[in-house]
PDB file of N, CA and C in Angstrom:
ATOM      1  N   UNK A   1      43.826 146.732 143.750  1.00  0.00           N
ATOM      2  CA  UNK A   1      44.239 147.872 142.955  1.00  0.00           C
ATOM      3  C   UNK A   1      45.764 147.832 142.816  1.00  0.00           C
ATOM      4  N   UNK A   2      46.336 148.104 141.677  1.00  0.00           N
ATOM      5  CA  UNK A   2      47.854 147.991 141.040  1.00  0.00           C
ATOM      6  C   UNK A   2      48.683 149.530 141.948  1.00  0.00           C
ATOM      7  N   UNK A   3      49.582 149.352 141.225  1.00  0.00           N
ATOM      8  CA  UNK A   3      50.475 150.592 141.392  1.00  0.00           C
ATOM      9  C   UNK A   3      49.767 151.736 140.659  1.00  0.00           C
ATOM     10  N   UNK A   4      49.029 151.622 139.537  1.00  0.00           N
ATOM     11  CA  UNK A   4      48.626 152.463 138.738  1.00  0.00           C
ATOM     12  C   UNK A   4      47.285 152.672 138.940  1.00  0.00           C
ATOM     13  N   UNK A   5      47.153 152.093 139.981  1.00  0.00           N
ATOM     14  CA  UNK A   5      45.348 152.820 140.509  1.00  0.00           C
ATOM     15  C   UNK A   5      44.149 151.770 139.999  1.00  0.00           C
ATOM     16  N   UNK A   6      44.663 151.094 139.114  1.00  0.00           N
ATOM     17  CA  UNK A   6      43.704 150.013 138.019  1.00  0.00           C
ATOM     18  C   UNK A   6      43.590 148.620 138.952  1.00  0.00           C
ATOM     19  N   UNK A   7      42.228 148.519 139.283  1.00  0.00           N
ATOM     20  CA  UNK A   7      41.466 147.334 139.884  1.00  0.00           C
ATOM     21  C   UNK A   7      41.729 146.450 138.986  1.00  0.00           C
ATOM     22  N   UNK A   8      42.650 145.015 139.463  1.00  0.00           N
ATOM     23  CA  UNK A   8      42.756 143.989 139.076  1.00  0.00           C
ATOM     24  C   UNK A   8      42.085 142.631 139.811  1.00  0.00           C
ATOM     25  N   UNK A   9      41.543 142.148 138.857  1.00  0.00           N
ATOM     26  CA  UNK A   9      41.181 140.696 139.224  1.00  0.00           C
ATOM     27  C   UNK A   9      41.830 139.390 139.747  1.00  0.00           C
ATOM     28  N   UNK A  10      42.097 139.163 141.105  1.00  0.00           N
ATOM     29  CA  UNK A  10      42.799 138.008 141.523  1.00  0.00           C
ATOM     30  C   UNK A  10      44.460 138.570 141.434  1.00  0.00           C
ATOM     31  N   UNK A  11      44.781 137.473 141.178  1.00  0.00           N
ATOM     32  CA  UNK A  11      46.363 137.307 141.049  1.00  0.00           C
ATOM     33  C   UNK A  11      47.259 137.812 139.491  1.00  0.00           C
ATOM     34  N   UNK A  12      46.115 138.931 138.648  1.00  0.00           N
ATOM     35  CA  UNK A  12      46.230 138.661 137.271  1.00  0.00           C
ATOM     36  C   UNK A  12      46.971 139.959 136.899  1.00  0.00           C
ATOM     37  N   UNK A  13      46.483 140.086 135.435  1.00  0.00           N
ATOM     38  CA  UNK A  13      46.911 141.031 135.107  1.00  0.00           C
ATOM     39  C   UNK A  13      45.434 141.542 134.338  1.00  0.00           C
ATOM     40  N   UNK A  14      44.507 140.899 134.716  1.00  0.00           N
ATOM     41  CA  UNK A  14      43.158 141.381 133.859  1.00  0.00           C
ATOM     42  C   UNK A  14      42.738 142.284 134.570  1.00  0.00           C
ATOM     43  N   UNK A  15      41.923 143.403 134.079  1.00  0.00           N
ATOM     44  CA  UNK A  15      41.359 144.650 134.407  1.00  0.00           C
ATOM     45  C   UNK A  15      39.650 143.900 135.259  1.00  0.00           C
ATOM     46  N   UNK A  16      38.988 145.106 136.278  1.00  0.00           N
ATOM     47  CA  UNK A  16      37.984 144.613 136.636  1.00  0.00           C
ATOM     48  C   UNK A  16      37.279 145.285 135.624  1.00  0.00           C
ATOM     49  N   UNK A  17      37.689 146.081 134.715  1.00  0.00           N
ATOM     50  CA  UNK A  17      36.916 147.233 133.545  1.00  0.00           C
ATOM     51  C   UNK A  17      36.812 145.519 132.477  1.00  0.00           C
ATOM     52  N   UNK A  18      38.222 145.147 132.190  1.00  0.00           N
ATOM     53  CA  UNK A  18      37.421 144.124 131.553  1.00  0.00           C
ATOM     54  C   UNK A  18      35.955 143.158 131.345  1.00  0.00           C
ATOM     55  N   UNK A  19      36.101 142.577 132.454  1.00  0.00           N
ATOM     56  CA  UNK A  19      35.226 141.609 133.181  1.00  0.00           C
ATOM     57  C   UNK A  19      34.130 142.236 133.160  1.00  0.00           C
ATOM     58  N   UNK A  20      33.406 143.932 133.747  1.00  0.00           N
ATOM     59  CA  UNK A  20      32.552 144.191 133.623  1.00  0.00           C
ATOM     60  C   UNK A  20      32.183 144.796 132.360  1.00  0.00           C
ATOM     61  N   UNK A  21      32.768 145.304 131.784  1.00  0.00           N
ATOM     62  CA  UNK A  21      32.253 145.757 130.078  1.00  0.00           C
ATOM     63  C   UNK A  21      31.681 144.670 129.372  1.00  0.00           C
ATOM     64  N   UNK A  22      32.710 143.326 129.625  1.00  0.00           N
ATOM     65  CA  UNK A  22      31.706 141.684 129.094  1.00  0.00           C
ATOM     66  C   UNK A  22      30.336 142.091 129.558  1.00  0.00           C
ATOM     67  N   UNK A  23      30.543 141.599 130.885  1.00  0.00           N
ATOM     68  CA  UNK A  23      29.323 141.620 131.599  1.00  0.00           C
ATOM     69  C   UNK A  23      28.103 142.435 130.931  1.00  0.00           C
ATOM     70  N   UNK A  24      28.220 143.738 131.122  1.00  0.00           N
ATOM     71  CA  UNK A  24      27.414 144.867 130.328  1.00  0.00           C
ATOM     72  C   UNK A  24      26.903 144.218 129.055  1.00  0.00           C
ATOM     73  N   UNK A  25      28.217 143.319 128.336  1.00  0.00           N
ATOM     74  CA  UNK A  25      27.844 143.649 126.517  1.00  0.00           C
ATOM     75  C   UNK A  25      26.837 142.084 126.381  1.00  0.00           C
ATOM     76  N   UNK A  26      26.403 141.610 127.843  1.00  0.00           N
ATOM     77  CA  UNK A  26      25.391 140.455 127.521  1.00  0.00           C
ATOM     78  C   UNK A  26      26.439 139.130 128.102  1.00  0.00           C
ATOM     79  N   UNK A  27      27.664 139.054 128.305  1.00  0.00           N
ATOM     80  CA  UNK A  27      28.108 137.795 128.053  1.00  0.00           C
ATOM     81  C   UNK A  27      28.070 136.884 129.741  1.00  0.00           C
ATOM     82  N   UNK A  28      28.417 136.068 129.499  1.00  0.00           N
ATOM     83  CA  UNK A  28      28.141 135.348 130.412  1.00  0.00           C
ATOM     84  C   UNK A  28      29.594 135.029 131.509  1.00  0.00           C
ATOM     85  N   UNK A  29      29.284 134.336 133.098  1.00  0.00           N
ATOM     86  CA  UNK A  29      30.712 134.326 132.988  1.00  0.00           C
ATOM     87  C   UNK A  29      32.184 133.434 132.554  1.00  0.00           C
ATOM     88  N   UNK A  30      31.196 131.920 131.958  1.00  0.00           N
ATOM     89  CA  UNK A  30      31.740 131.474 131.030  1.00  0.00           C
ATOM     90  C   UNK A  30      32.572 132.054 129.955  1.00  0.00           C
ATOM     91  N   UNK A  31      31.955 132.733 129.361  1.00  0.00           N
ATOM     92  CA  UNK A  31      32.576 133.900 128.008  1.00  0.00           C
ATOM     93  C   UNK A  31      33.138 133.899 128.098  1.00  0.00           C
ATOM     94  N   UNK A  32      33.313 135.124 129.425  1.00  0.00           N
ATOM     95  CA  UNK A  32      34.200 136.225 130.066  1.00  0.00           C
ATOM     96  C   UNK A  32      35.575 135.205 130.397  1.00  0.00           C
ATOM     97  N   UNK A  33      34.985 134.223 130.813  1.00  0.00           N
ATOM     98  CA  UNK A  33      36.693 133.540 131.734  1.00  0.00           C
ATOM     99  C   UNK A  33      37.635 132.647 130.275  1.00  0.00           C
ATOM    100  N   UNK A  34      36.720 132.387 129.027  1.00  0.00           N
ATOM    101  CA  UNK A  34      37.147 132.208 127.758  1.00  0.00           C
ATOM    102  C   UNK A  34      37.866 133.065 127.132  1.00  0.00           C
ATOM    103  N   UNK A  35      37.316 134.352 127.572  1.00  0.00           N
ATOM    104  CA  UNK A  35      38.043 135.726 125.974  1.00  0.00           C
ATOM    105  C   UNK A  35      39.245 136.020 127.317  1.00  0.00           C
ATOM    106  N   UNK A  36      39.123 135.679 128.837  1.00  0.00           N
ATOM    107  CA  UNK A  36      40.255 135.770 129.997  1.00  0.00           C
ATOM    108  C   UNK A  36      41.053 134.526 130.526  1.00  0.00           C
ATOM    109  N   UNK A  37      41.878 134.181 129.547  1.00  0.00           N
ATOM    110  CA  UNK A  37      42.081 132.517 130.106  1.00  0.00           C
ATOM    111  C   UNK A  37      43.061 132.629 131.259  1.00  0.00           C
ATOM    112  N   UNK A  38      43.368 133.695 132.199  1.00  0.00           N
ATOM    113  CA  UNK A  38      44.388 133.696 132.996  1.00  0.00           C
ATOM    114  C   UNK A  38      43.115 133.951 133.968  1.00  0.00           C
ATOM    115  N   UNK A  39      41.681 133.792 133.991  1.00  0.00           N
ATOM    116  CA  UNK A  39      40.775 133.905 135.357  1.00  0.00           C
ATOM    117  C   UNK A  39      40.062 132.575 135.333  1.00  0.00           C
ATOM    118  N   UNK A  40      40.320 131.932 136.691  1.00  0.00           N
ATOM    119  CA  UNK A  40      39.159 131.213 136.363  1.00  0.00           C
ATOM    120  C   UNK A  40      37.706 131.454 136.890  1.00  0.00           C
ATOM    121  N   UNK A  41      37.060 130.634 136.650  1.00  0.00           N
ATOM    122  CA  UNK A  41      35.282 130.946 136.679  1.00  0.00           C
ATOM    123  C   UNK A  41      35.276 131.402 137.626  1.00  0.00           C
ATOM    124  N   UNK A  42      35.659 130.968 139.059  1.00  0.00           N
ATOM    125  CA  UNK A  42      35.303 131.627 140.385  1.00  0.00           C
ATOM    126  C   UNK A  42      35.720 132.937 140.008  1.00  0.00           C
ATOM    127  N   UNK A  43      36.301 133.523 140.034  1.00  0.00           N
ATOM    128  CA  UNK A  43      37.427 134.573 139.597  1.00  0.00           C
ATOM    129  C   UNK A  43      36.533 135.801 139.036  1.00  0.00           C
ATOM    130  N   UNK A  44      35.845 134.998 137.725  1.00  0.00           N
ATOM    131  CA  UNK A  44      35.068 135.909 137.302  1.00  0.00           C
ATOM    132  C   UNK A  44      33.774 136.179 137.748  1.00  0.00           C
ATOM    133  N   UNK A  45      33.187 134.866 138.441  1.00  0.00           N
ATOM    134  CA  UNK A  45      31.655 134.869 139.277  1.00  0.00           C
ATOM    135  C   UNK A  45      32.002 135.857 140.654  1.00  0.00           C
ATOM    136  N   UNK A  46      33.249 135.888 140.928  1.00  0.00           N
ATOM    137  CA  UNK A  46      33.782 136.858 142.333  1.00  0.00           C
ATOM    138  C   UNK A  46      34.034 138.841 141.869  1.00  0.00           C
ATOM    139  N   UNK A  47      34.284 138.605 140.800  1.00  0.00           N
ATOM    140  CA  UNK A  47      34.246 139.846 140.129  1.00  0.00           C
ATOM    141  C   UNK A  47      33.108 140.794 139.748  1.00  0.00           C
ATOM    142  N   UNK A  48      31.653 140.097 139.040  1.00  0.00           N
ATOM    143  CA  UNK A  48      31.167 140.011 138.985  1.00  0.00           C
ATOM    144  C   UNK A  48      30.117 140.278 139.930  1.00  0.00           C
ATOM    145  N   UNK A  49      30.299 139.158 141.072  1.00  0.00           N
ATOM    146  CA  UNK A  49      29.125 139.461 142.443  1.00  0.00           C
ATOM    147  C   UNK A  49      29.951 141.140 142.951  1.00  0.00           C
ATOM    148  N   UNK A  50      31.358 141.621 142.969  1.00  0.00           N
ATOM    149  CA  UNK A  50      31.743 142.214 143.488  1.00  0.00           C
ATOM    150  C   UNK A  50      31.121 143.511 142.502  1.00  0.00           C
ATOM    151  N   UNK A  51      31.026 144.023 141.367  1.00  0.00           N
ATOM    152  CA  UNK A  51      30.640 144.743 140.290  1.00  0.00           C
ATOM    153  C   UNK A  51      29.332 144.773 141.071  1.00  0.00           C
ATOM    154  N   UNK A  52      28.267 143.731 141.033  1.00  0.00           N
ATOM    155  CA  UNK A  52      26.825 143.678 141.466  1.00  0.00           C
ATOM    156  C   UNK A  52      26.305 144.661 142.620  1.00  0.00           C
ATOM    157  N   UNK A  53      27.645 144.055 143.999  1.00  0.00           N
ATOM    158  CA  UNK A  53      27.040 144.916 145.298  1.00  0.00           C
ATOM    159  C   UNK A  53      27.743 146.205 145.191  1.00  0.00           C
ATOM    160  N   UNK A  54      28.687 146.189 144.184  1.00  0.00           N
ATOM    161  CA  UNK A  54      29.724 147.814 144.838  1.00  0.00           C
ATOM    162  C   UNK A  54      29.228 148.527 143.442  1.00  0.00           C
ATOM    163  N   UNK A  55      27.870 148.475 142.629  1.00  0.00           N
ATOM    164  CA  UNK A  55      27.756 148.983 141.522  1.00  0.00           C
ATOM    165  C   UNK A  55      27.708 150.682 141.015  1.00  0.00           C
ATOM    166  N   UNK A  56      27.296 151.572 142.649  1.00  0.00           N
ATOM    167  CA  UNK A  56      27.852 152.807 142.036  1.00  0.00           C
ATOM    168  C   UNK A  56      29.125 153.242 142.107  1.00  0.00           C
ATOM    169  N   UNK A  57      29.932 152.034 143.004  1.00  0.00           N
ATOM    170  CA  UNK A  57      31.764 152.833 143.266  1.00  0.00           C
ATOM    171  C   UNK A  57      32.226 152.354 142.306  1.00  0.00           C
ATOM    172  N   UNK A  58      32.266 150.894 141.644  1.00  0.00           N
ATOM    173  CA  UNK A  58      32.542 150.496 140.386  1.00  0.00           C
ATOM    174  C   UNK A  58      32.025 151.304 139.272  1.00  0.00           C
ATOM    175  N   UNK A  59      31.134 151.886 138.884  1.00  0.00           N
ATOM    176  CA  UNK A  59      30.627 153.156 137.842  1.00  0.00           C
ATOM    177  C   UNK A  59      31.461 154.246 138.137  1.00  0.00           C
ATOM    178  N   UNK A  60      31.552 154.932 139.414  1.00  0.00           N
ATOM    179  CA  UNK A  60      32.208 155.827 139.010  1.00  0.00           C
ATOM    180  C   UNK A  60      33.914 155.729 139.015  1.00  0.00           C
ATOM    181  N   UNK A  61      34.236 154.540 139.274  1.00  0.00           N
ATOM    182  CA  UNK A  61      35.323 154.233 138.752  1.00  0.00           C
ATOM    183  C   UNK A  61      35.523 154.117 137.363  1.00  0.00           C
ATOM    184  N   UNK A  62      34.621 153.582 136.835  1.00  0.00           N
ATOM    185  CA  UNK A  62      35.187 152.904 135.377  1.00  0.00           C
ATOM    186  C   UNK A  62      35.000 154.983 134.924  1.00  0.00           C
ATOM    187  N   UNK A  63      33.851 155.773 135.043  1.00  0.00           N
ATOM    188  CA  UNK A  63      34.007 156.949 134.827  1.00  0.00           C
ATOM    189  C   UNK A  63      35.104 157.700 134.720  1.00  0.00           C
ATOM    190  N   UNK A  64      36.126 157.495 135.846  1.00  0.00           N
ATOM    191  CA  UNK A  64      37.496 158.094 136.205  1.00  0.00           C
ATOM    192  C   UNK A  64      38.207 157.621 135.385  1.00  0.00           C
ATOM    193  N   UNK A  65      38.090 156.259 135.033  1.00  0.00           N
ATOM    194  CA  UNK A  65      39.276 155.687 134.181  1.00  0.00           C
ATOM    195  C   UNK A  65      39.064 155.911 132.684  1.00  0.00           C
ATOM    196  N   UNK A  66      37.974 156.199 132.395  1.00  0.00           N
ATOM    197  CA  UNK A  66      37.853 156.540 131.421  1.00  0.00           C
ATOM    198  C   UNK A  66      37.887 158.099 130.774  1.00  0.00           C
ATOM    199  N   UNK A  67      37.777 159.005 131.714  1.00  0.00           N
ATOM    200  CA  UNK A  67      38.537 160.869 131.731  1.00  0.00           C
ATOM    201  C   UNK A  67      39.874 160.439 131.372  1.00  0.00           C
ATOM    202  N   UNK A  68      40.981 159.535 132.513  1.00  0.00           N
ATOM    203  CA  UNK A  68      42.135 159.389 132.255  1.00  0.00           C
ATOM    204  C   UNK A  68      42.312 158.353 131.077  1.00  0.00           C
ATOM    205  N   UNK A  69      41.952 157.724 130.349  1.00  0.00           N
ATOM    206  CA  UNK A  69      41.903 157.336 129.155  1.00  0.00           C
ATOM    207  C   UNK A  69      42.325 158.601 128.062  1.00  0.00           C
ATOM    208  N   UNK A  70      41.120 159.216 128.587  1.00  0.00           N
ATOM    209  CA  UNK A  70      40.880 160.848 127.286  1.00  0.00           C
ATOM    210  C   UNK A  70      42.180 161.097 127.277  1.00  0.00           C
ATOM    211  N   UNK A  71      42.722 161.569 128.551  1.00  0.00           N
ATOM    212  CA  UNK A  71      43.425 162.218 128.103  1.00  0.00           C
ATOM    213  C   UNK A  71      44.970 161.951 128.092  1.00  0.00           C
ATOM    214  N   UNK A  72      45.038 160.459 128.300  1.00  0.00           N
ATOM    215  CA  UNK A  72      46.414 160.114 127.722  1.00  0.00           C
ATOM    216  C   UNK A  72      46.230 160.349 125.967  1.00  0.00           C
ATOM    217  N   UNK A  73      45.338 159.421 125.818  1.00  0.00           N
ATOM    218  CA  UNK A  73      44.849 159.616 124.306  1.00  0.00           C
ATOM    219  C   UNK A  73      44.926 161.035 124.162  1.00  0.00           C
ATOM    220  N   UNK A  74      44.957 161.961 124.273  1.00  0.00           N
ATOM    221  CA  UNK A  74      44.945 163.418 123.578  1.00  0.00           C
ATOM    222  C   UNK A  74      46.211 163.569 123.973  1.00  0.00           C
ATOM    223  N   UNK A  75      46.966 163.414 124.814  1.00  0.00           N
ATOM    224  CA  UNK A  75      48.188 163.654 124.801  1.00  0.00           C
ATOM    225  C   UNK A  75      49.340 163.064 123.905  1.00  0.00           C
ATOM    226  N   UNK A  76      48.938 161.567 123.703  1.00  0.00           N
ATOM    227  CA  UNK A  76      49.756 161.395 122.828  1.00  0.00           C
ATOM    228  C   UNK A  76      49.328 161.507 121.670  1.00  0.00           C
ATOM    229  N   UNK A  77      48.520 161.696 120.818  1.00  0.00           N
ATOM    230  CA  UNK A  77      48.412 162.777 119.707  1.00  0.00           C
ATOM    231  C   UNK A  77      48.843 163.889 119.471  1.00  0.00           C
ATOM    232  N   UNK A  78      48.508 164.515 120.485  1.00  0.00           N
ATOM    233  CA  UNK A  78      49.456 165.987 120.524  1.00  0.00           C
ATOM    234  C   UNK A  78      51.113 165.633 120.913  1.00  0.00           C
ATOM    235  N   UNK A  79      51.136 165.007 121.111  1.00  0.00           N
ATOM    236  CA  UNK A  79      52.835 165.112 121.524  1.00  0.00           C
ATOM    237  C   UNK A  79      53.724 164.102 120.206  1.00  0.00           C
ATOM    238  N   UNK A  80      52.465 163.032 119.288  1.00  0.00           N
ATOM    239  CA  UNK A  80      53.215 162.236 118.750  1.00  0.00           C
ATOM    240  C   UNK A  80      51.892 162.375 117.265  1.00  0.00           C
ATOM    241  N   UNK A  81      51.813 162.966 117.056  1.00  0.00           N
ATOM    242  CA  UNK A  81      50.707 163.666 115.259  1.00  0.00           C
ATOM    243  C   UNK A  81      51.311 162.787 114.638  1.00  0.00           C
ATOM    244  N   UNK A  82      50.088 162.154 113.628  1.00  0.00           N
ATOM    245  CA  UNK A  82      50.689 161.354 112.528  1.00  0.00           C
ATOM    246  C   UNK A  82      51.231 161.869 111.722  1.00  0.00           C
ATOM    247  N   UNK A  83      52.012 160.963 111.123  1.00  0.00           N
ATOM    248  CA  UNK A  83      52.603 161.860 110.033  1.00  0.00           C
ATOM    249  C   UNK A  83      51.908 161.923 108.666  1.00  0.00           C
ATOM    250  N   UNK A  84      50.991 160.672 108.435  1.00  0.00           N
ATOM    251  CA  UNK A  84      50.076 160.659 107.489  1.00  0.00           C
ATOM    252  C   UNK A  84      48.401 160.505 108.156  1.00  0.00           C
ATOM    253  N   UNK A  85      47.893 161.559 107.407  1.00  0.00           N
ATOM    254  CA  UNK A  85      46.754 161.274 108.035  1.00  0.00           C
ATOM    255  C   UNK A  85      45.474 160.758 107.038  1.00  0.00           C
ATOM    256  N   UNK A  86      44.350 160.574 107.579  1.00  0.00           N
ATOM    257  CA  UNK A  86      43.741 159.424 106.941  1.00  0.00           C
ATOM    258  C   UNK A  86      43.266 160.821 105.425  1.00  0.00           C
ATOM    259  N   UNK A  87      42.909 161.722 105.801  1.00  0.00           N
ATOM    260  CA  UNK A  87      42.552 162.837 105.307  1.00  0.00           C
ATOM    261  C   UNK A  87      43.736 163.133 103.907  1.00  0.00           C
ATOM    262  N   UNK A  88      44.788 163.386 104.378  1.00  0.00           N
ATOM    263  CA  UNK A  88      45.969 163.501 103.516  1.00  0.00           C
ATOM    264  C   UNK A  88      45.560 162.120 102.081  1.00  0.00           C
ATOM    265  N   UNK A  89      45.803 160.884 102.650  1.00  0.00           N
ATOM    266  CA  UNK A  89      45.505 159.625 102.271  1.00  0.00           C
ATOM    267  C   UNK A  89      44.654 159.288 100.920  1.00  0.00           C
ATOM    268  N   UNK A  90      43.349 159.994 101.417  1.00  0.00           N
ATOM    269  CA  UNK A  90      42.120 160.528 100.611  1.00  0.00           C
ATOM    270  C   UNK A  90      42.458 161.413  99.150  1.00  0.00           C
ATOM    271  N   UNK A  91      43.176 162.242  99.897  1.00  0.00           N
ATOM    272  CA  UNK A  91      43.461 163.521  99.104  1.00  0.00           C
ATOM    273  C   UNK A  91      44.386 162.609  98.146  1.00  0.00           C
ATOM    274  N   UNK A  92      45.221 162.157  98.306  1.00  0.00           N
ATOM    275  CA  UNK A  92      46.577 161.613  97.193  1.00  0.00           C
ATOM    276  C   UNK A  92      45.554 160.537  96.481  1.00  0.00           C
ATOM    277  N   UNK A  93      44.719 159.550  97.462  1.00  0.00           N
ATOM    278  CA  UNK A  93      43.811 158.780  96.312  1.00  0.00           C
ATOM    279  C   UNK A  93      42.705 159.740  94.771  1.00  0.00           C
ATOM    280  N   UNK A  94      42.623 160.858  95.715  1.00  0.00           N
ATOM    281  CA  UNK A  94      41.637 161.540  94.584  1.00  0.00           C
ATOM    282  C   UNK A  94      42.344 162.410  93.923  1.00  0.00           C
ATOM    283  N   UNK A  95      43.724 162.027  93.746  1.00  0.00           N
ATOM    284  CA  UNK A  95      44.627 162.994  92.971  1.00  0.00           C
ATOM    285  C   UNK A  95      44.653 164.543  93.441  1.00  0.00           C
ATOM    286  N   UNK A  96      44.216 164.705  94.756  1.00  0.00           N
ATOM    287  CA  UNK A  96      44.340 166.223  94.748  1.00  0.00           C
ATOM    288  C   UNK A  96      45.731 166.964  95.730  1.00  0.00           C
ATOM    289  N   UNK A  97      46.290 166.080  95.918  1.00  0.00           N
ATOM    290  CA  UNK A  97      47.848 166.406  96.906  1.00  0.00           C
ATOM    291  C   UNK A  97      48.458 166.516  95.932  1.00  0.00           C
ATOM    292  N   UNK A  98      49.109 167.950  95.674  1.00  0.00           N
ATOM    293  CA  UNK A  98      50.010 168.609  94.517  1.00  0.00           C
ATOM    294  C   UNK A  98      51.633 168.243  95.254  1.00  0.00           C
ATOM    295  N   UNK A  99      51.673 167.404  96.227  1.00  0.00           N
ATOM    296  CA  UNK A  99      53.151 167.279  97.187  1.00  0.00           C
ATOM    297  C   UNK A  99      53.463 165.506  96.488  1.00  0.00           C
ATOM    298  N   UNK A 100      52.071 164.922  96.164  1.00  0.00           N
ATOM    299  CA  UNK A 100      52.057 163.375  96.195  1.00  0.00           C
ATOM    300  C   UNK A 100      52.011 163.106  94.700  1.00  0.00           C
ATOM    301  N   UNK A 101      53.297 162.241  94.309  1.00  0.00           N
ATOM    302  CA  UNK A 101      53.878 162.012  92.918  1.00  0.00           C
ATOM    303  C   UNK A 101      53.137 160.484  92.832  1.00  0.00           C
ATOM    304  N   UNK A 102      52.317 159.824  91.720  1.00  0.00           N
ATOM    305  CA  UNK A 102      52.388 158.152  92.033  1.00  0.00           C
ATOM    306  C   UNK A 102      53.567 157.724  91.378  1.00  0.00           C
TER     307      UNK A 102
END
């Protein structure tokens, strides 16, 4: 685990959220150490067996990290609002923004 609480793999900078979301989405650990070229196979077969036996502390980890996901994500929206939004965007394509000159 980092300074920032985030389970890392080996000597890296890869997430163990990585490695197991592969895992989950079918892939193998070939794949996984392909789309991760800074792990090698052991690396990811060690990650992996480790995901396998520790599978409800790893769940409710990835759970936690993913609340704190939310809500950086809502924070920086609220603290940093687009300035164009996809909505606005729409509106000037269908000619209806009386602010938007072409």
């Amino acid at each position: 685990m980092d300074s920032h609480g985030v389970l890392r793999v080996g000597n890296t900078r890869v997430s163990l959220d990585s490695v197991v979301y592969g895992f989950n989405r079918g892939e193998d650990a070939a794949e996984i150490q392909r789309n991760f070229d800074a792990l090698s196979l052991a690396e990811v077969h060690a990650a992996i067996a480790y995901y396998l036996h520790n599978k409800a502390e790893v769940e409710q980890y990835l759970d936690e990290q993913k609340i704190i996901q939310e809500e950086i994500r809502a924070r920086i929206e609220r603290d940093f609002p687009p300035r164009v939004t996809r909505e606005m965007l729409l509106k000037r394509k269908r000619g209806e923004d009386p602010n938007w000159k072409k």
